[in-house]
Protein backbone atom coordinates (compact mmCIF):
# COMPACT_ATOMS: atom_id res chain seq x y z
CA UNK A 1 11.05 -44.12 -31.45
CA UNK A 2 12.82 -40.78 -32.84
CA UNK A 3 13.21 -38.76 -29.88
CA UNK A 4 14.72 -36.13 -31.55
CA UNK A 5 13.79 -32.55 -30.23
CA UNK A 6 12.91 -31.48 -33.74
CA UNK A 7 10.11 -34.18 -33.54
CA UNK A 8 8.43 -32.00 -30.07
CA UNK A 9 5.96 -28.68 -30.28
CA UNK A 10 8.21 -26.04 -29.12
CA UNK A 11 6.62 -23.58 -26.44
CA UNK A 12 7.39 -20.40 -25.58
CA UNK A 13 8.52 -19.59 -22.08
CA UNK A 14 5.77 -17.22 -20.46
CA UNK A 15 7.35 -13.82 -19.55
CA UNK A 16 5.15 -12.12 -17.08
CA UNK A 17 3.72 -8.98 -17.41
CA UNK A 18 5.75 -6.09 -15.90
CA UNK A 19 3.67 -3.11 -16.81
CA UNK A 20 0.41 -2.04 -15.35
CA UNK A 21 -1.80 0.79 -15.15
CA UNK A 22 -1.24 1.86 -11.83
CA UNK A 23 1.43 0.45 -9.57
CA UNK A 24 1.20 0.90 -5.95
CA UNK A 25 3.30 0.48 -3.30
CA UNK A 26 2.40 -0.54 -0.11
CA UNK A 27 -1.00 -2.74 1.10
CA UNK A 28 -2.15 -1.25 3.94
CA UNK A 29 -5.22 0.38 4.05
CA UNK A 30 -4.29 3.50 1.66
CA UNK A 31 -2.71 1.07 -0.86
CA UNK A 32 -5.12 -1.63 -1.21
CA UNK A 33 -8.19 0.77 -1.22
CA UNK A 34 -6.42 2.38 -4.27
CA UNK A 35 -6.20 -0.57 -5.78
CA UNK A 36 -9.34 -2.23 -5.49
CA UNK A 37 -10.58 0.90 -6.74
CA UNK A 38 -8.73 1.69 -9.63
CA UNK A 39 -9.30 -2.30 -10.30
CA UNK A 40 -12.51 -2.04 -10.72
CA UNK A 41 -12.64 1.21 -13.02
CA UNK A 42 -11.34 -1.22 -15.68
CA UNK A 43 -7.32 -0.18 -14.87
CA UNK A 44 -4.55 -3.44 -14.48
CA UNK A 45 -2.89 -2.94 -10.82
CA UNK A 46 0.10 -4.36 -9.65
CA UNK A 47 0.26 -3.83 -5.88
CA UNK A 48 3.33 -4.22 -4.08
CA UNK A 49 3.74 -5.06 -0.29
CA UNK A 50 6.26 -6.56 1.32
CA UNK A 51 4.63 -8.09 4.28
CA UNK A 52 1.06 -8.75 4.33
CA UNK A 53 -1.65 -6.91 2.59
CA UNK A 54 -3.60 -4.97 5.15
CA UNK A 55 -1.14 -3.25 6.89
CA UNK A 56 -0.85 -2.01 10.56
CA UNK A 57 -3.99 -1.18 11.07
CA UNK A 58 -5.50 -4.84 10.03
CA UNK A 59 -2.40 -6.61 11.37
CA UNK A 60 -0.75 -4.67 14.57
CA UNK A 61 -3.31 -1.61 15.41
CA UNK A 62 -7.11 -0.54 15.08
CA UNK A 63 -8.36 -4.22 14.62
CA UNK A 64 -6.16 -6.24 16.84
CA UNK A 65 -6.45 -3.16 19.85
CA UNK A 66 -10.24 -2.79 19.29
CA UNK A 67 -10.36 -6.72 19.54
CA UNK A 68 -8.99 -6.28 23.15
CA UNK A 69 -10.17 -3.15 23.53
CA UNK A 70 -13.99 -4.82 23.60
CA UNK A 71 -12.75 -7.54 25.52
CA UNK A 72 -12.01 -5.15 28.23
CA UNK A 73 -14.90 -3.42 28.04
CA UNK A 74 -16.63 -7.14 28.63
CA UNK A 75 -14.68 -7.08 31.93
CA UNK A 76 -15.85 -3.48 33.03
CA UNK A 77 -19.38 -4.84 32.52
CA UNK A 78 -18.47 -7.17 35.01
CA UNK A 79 -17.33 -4.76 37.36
CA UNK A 80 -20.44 -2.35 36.89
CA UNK A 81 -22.65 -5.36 37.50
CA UNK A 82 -21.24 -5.86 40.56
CA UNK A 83 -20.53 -2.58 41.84
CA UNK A 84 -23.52 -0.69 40.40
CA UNK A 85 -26.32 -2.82 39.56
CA UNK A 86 -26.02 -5.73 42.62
CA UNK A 87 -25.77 -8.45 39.98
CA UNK A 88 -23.37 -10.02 42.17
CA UNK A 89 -21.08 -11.42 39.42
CA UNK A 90 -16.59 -11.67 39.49
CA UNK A 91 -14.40 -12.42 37.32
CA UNK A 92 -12.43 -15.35 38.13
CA UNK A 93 -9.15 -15.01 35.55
CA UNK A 94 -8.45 -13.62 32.16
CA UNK A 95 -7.80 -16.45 30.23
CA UNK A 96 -4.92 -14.47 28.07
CA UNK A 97 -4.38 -17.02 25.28
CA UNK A 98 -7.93 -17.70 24.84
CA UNK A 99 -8.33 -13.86 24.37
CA UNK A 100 -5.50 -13.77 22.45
CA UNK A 101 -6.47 -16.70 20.13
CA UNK A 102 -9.86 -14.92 19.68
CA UNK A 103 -8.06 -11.11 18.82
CA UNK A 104 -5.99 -13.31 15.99
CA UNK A 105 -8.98 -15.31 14.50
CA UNK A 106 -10.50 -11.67 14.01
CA UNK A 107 -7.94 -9.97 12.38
CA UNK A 108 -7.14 -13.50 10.47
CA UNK A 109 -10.61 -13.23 8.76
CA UNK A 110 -10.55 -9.68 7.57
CA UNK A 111 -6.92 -10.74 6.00
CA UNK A 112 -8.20 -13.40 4.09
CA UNK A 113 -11.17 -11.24 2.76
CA UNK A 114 -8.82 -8.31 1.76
CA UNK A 115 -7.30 -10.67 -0.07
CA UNK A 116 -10.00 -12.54 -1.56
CA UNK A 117 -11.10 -8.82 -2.45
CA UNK A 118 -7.75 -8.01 -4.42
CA UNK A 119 -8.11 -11.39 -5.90
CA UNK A 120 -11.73 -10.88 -7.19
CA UNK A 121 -10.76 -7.74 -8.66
CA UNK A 122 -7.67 -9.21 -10.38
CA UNK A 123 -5.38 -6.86 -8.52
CA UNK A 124 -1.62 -8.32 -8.91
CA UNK A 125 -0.43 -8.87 -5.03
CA UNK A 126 3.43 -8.80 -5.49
CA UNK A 127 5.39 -9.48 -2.34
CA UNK A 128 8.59 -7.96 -1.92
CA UNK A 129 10.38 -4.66 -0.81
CA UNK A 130 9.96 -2.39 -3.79
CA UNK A 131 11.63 0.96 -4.98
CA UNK A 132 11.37 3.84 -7.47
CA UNK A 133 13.70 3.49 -10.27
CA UNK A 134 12.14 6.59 -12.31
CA UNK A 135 8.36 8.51 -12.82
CA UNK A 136 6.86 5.70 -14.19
CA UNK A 137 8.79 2.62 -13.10
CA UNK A 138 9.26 0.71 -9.74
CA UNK A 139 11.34 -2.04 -9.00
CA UNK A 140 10.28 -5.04 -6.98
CA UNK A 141 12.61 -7.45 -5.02
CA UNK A 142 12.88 -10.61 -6.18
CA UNK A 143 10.19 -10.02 -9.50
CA UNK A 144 12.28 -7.54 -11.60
CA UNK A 145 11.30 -4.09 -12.84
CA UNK A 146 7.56 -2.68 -13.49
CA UNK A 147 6.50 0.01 -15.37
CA UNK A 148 3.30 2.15 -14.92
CA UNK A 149 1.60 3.42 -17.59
CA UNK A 150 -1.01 5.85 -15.80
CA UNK A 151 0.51 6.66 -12.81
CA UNK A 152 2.33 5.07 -8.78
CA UNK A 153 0.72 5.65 -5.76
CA UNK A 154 3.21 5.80 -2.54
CA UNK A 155 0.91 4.16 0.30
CA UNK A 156 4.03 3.14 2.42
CA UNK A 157 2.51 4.35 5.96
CA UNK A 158 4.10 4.75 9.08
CA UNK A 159 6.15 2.80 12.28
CA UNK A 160 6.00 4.02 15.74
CA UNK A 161 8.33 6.26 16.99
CA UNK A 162 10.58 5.81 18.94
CA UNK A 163 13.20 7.40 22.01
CA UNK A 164 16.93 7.66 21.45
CA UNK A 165 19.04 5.87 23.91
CA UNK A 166 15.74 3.21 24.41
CA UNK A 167 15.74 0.26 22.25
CA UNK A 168 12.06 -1.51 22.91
CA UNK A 169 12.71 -5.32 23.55
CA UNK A 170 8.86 -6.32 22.62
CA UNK A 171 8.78 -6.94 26.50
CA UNK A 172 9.94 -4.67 29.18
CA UNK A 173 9.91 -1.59 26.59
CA UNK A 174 7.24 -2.21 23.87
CA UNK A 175 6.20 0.29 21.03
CA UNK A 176 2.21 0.83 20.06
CA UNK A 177 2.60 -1.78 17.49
CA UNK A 178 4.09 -4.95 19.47
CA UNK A 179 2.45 -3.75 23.23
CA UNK A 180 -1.00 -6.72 21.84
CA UNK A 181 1.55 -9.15 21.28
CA UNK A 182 3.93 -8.67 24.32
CA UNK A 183 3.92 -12.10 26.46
CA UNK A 184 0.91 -11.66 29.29
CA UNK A 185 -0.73 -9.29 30.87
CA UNK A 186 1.33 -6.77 33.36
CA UNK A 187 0.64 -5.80 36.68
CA UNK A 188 1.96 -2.06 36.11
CA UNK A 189 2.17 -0.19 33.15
CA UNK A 190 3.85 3.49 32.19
CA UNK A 191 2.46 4.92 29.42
CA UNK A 192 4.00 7.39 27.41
CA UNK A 193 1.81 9.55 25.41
CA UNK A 194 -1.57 10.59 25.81
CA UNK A 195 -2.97 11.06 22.60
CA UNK A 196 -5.56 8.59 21.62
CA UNK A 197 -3.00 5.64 21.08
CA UNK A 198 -1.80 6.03 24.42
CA UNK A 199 -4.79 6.95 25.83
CA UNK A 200 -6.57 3.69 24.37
CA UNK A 201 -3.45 1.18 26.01
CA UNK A 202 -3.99 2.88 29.05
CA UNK A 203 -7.42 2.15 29.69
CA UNK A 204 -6.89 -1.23 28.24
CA UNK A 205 -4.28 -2.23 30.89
CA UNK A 206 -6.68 -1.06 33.56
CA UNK A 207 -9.40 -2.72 32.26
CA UNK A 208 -7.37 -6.16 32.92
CA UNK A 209 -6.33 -4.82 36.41
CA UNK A 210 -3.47 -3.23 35.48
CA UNK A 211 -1.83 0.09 37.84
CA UNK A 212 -1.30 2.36 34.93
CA UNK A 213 0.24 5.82 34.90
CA UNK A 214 -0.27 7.83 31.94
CA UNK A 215 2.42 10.47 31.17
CA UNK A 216 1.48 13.53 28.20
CA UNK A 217 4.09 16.28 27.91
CA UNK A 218 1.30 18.69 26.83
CA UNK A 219 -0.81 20.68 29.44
CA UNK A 220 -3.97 17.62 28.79
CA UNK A 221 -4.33 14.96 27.12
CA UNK A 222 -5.99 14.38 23.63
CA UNK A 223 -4.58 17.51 23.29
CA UNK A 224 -5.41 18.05 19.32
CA UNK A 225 -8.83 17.45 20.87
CA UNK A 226 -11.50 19.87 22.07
CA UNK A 227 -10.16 21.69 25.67
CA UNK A 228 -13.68 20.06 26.87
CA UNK A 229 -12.99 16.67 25.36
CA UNK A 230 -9.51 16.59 27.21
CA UNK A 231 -11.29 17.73 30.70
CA UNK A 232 -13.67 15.22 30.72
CA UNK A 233 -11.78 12.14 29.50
CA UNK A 234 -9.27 12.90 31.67
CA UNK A 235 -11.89 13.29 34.51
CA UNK A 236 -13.36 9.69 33.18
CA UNK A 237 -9.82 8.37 32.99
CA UNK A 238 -9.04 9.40 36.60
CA UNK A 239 -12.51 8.20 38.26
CA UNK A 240 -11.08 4.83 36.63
CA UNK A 241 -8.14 4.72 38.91
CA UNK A 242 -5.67 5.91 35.94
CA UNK A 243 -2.89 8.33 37.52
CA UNK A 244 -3.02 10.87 34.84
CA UNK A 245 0.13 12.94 34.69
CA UNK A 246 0.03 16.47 32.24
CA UNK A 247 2.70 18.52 31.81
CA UNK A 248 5.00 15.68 32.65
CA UNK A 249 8.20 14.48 30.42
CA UNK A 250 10.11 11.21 31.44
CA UNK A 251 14.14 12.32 32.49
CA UNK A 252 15.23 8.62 32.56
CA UNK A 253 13.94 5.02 31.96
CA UNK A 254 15.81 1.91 33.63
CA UNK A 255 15.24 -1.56 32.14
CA UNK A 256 15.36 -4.09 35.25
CA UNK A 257 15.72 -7.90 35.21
CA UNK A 258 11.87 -7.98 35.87
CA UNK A 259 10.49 -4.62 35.01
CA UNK A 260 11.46 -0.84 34.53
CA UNK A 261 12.34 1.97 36.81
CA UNK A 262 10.82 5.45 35.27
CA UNK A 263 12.14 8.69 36.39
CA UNK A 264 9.59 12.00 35.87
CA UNK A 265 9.48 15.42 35.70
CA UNK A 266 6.58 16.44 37.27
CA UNK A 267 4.28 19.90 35.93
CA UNK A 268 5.60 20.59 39.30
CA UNK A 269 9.13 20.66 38.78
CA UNK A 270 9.29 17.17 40.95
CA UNK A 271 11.14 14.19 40.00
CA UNK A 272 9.04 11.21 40.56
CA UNK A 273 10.59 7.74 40.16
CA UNK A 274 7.86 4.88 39.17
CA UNK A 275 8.76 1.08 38.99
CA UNK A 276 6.58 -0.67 36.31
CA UNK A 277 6.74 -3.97 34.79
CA UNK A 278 6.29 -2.23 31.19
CA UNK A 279 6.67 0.97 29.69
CA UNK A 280 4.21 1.21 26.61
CA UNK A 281 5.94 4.33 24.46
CA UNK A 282 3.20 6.02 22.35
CA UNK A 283 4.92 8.91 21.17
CA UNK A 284 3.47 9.06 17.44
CA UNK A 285 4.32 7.23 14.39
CA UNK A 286 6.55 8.63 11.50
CA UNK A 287 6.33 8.04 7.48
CA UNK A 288 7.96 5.28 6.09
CA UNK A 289 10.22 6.15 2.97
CA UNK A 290 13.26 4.51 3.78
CA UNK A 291 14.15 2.16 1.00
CA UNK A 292 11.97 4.07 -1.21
CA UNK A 293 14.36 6.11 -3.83
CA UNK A 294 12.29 9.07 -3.49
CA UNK A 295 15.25 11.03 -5.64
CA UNK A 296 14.91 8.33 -8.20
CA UNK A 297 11.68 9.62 -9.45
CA UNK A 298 12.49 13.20 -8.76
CA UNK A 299 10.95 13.67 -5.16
CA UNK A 300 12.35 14.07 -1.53
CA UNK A 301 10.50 13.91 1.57
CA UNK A 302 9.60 17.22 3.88
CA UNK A 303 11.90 17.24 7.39
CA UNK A 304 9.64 15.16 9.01
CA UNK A 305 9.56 12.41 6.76
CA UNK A 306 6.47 13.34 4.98
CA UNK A 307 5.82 13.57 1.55
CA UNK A 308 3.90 16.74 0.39
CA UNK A 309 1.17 16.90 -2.39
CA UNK A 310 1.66 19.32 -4.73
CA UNK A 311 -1.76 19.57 -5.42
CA UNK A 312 -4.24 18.31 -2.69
CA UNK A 313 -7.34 18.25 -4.66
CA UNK A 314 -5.28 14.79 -6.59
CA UNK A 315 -3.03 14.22 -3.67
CA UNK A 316 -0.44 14.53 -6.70
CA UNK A 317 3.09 15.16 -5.96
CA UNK A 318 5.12 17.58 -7.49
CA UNK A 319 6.03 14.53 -10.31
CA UNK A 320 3.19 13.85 -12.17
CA UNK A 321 1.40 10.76 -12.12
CA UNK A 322 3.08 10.24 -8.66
CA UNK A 323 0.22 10.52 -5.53
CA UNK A 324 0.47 9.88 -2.07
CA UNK A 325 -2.21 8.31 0.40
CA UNK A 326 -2.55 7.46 4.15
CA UNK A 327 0.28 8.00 6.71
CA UNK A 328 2.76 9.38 4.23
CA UNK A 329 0.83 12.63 4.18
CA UNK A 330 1.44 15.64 6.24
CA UNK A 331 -1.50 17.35 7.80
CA UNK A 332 -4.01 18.37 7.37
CA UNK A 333 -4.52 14.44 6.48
CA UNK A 334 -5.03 13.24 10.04
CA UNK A 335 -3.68 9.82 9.16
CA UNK A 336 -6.23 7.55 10.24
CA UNK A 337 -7.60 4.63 8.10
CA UNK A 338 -11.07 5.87 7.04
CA UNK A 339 -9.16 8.99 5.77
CA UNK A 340 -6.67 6.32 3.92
CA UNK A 341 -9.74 4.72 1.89
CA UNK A 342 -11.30 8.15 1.51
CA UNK A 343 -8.01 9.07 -0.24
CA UNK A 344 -7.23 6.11 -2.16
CA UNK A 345 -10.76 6.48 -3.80
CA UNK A 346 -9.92 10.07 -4.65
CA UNK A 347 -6.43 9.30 -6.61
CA UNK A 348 -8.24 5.50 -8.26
CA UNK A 349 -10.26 7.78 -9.82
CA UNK A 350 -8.42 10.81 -10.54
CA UNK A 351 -5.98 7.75 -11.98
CA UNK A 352 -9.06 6.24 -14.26
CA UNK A 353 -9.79 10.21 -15.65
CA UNK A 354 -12.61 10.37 -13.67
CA UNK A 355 -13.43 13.74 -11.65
CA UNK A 356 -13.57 12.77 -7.93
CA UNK A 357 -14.44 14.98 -5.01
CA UNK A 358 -11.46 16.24 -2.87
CA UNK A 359 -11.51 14.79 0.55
CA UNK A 360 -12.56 17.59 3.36
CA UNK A 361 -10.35 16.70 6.17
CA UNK A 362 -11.34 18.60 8.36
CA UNK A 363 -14.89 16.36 8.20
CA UNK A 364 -12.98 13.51 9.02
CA UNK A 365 -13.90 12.04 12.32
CA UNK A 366 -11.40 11.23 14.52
CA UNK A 367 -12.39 8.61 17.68
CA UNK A 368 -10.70 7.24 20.93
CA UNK A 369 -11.72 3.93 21.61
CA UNK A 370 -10.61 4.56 25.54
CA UNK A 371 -13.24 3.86 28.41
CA UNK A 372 -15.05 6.72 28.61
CA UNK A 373 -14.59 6.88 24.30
CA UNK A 374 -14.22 10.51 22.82
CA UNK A 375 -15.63 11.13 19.08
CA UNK A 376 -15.07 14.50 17.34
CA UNK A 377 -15.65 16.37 13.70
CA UNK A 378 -14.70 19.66 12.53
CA UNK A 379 -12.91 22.12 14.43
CA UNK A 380 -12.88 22.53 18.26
CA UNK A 381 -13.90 25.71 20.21
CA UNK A 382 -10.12 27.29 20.28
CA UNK A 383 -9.43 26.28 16.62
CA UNK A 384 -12.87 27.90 15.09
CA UNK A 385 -11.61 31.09 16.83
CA UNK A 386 -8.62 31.24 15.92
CA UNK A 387 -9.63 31.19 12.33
CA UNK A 388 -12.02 34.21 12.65
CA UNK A 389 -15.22 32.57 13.29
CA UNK A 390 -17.77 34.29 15.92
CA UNK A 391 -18.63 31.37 17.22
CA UNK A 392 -21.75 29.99 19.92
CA UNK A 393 -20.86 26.37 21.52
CA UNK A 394 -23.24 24.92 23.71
CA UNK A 395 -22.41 21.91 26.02
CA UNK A 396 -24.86 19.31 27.53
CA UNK A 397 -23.86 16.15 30.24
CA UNK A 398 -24.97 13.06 28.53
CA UNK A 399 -26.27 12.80 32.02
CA UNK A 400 -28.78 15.24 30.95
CA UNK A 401 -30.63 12.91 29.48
CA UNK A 402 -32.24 9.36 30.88
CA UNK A 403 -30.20 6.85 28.77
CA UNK A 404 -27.32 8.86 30.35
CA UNK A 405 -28.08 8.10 33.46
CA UNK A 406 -28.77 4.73 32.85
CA UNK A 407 -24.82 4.47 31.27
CA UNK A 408 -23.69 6.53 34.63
CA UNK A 409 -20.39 7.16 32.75
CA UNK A 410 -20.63 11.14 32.22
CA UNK A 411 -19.34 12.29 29.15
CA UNK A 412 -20.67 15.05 27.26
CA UNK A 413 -22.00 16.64 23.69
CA UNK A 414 -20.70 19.97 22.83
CA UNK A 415 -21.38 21.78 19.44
CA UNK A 416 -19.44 24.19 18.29
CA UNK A 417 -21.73 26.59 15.36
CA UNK A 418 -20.88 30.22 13.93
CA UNK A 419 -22.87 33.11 16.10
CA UNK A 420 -26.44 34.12 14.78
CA UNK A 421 -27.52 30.71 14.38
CA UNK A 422 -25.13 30.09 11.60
CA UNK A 423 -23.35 26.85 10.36
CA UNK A 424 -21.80 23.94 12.37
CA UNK A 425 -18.36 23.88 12.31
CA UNK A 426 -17.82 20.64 15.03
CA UNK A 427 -19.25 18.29 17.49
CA UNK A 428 -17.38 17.08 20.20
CA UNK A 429 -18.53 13.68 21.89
CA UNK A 430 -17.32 11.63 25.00
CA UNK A 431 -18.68 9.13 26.98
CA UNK A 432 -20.07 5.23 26.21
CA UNK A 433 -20.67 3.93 22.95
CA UNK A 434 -19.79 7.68 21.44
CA UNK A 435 -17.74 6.20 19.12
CA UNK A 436 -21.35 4.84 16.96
CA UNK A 437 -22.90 8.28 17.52
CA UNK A 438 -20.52 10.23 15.32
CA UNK A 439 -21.85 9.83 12.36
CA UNK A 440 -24.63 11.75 12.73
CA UNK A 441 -22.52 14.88 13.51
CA UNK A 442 -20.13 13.90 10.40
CA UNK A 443 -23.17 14.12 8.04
CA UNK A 444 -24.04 17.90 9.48
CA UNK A 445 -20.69 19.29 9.79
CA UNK A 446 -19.78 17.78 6.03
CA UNK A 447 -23.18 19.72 4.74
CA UNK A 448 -22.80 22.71 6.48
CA UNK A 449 -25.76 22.21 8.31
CA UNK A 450 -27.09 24.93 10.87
CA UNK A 451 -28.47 23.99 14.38
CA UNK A 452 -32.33 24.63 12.78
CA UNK A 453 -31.55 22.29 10.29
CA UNK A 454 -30.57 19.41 12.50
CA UNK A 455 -33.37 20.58 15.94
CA UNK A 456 -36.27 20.06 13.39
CA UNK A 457 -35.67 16.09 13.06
CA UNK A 458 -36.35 14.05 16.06
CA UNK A 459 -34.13 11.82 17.92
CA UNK A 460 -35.40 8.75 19.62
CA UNK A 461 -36.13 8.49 23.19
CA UNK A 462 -34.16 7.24 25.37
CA UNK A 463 -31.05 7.26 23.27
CA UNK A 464 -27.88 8.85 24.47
CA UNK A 465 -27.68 10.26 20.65
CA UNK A 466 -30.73 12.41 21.86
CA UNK A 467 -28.62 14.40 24.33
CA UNK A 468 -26.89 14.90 20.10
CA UNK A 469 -30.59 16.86 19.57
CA UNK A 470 -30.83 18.72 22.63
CA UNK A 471 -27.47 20.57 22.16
CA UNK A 472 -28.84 21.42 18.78
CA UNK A 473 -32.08 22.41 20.27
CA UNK A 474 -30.54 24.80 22.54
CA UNK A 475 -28.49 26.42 19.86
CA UNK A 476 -31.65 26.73 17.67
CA UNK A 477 -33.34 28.68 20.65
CA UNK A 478 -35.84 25.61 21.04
CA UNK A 479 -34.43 24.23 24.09
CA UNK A 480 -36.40 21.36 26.11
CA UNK A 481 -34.21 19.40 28.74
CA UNK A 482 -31.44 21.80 28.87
C-alpha cells in the first residue's frame, strides 16, 4: 500500500473565530444579561469570565445568603410557635452541613441553567482573565486576541472591601462574600456595617442562636434608607436580642487562637472591648478594574474605582462603543442585581440599534432581606425635600391592620407624595414578607401615580399589602382604618 501523504485528503486546521459582535467581559449578572440579550437580537457574543458565569450574586451573595437567610427564618417559626402561639415545638440542632448541602444544591441549579441559557442562545462562554488591548479589541488568557465589531461591555463587578492592617482568614475575620462558607456556625458574632449586607448577616447569626453585635459608624442603620425605615428596623432588630451600636467605629480588632477581641468607640465617647468568635466586616464592596487596561482603550476609572458613563441614557463611556453595567457604575446605579439586568438590556439593545428606554434608578427597589425585612422605592422623606418637593408622607403600623396583627412583627408603610395630592415620589416598607409587597409600590412610583390613582383599586382583605391601600387612602383624603 502507497502510504505516501500525497495519496491523503488534506484538511485545513480550524482557526476559531476571534471576532464577535459584542464582547463582554465579565459573567455575573450585568454581563450575562447583556449577553443573552444582545444574543438573541441576532448579534454573535463572546463572553468572557474568568471564574464561573453568574457571578457573586449567584455564587457567594443574594442566592447563597437568601438560601440561609430562609432557613433561618424556618427556625424563627419555630421559636414563634413556641413562644407565641403554644404550639409547643424546639428545635433540637441545626444540622449545618445538611443546610449547607441544601444552600449549594440551590445555587448549583440556577448555575447550570445560566449556562444552559448562554448555551441556547449560542453565547461564546470563554474562561479566562481578559483585558483591553484597544476600542474594539480584548484579549483573553489562554484563547488569544478578540475583536468586537459593534461594541465591549465592562460588567467586571465588585469584591468586598476591606480594612487596612486586617487580613480576613475566611475564619476568625471573614468578608461578606466567604462569611456562608466559613466552617460552622459561631456562638458570637461582630458585625461591621449596618447597611443591608450587614444588617442581613446579623440577623442571620441570631437566627441560629448566635450573640451578635452590630456596629454602623453612621447615626442609624440602613442609613441610605428612609429615617423611619432605620427607626423601626433597628427597633425590630433590637426586640430580637441584636445589640445595635450607631455612631460607633471599631479602634482595634485582635485575632485570638479561638476568636477575636474587638475594641469600640462608643457614640458615647466609651471604649468598649467585645470578645467574639468572628468578626463579619461589611463595609461595602468596590469596582473591580484591576487587570483590566482601562488606558488601553482610552479610559481610566473615577477615584473610587468606578467607571463613569459618559452618557447615561447608553451607559456609554466616554470611548464609543465601550458601556458599562452593574457594580462598575457609580451612583446613581445602586448596584444591585435587578438594576444589573435592567442595564444590560438597555446597552444589548442600544448595541443591536435598537432604541431602549433609559433605566430610572431612582425606581429601582432596593430590599433587606433581615428579620423584620425593609423594602423601599423612590426617594425617602429627607431626600424629596431636599430636592424642592412640598411634600405630604403619611405613615401607618402594619399593625393597623388584622393580617398585621396576626404577623405581630410591627413594621410599617410610609408614602412619601408631593403636597396637594400630587405624585408619589416613594414607599417605604418594613416588616414580614415586605420584601413580596414592593412591587406594587415600584409600579406607582415608576408611573407617577398620585395617591387617588392607587386608593380607587381595592386591596384584599386580610393582606398585610392592604395596610399598602390604607396609607394611600389617607393621603387621598378617603381614610378608613387609619
Amino acid at each position: 500500500m502507497n502510504t505516501a501523504q500525497g495519496n491523503f485528503p488534506q484538511h485545513t486546521p480550524v482557526v476559531p473565530d476571534l471576532a464577535a459582535d459584542v464582547i463582554v467581559i465579565g459573567g455575573g449578572t450585568g454581563g450575562y444579561s447583556t449577553a443573552l440579550r444582545a444574543a438573541h437580537l441576532g448579534l454573535t457574543v463572546v463572553l468572557a469570565e474568568r471564574d464561573k458565569v453568574g457571578g457573586t450574586c449567584l455564587h457567594r451573595g443574594c442566592i447563597p445568603s437568601k438560601a440561609m437567610l430562609h432557613a433561618a427564618e424556618l427556625v424563627d417559626g419555630i421559636t414563634e410557635a413556641r413562644e407565641r402561639w403554644g404550639v409547643k415545638a424546639t428545635l433540637d440542632s441545626v444540622d449545618w452541613p445538611a443546610l449547607v448541602a441544601t444552600r449549594d444544591d440551590i445555587v448549583s441549579r440556577n448555575h447550570k441553567g445560566v449556562e444552559a441559557h448562554l448555551s441556547h442562545a449560542r453565547v461564546r462562554v470563554v474562561h479566562g482573565n481578559a483585558r483591553l488591548t484597544g476600542p474594539r479589541s480584548v484579549h483573553i488568557e489562554g484563547h488569544g486576541e478578540f475583536t468586537a465589531r459593534r461594541g465591549i461591555v465592562l460588567a467586571t463587578g465588585s469584591r468586598p472591601r476591606t480594612l487596612p492592617g486586617l487580613a480576613p482568614d475566611g475564619r476568625h475575620v471573614v468578608t461578606s462574600d466567604d462569611a456562608l462558607f466559613a466552617p460552622g456556625l459561631p456562638g458570637s458574632v461582630v458585625v461591621l456595617g449596618g447597611g443591608a449586607i450587614g444588617v442581613e448577616y446579623a440577623s442571620f447569626h441570631r437566627s441560629m442562636g448566635a450573640d451578635v453585635t452590630l456596629v454602623e459608624a453612621a447615626d442609624r442603620i440602613v442609613p441610605l434608607e428612609d429615617t423611619d425605615v432605620s427607626r423601626h428596623l433597628t427597633r425590630g432588630l433590637k426586640k430580637r436580642g441584636i445589640d445595635v451600636q450607631t455612631g460607633a467605629r471599631m479602634t482595634d480588632a485582635e485575632v485570638l487562637a479561638d476568636g477575636v477581641r474587638v475594641t469600640l468607640r462608643t457614640a458615647r465617647g466609651e471604649t468598649r472591648a467585645v470578645a467574639a468568635d468572628r468578626l463579619l466586616v461589611a463595609v461595602g464592596r468596590a469596582p473591580v478594574t484591576d487587570g483590566l487596561d482601562l488606558a488601553a482603550a482610552g479610559l481610566s476609572a473615577d477615584g473610587r474605582g468606578f467607571v463613569a458613563p459618559a452618557d447615561w441614557t447608553r451607559l456609554e463611556t466616554s470611548v464609543p462603543g465601550i458601556h458599562v453595567v452593574g457594580d462598575l457604575l457609580p451612583p446613581p446605579s445602586p448596584g444591585l442585581a435587578h438594576a444589573s439586568f435592567a442595564e444590560g438590556l438597555l446597552v444589548a439593545e442600544t448595541l443591536a440599534g435598537l432604541a431602549s428606554p433609559p433605566v430610572d434608578h431612582s425606581a429601582v427597589p432596593r430590599v433587606t432581606y433581615s428579620s423584620p425585612q425593609t423594602a423601599s422605592v423612590g426617594l425617602s422623606e429627607a431626600d424629596a425635600r431636599a430636592r424642592g418637593h412640598e411634600v405630604e408622607a403619611n405613615t401607618m403600623p402594619l399593625t393597623a391592620v388584622a393580617k398585621g396583627m396576626v404577623h405581630g412583627q410591627g413594621g410599617m408603610v410610609k408614602v412619601v407624595a408631593e403636597a396637594g395630592g400630587g405624585r408619589v415620589l416613594g414607599v417605604h416598607l418594613v416588616g414580614p414578607h415586605v420584601s413580596e409587597m414592593i412591587a406594587e409600590s415600584q409600579l406607582i412610583v415608576g408611573w407617577d401615580a398620585e395617591p387617588a390613582d392607587v386608593a380607587r383599586h381595592v386591596h384584599a382583605h386580610p393582606t398585610l399589602s392592604e395596610a399598602v391601600g390604607e396609607a394611600f387612602l389617607t393621603l387621598a383624603g378617603r381614610g378608613l382604618h387609619q
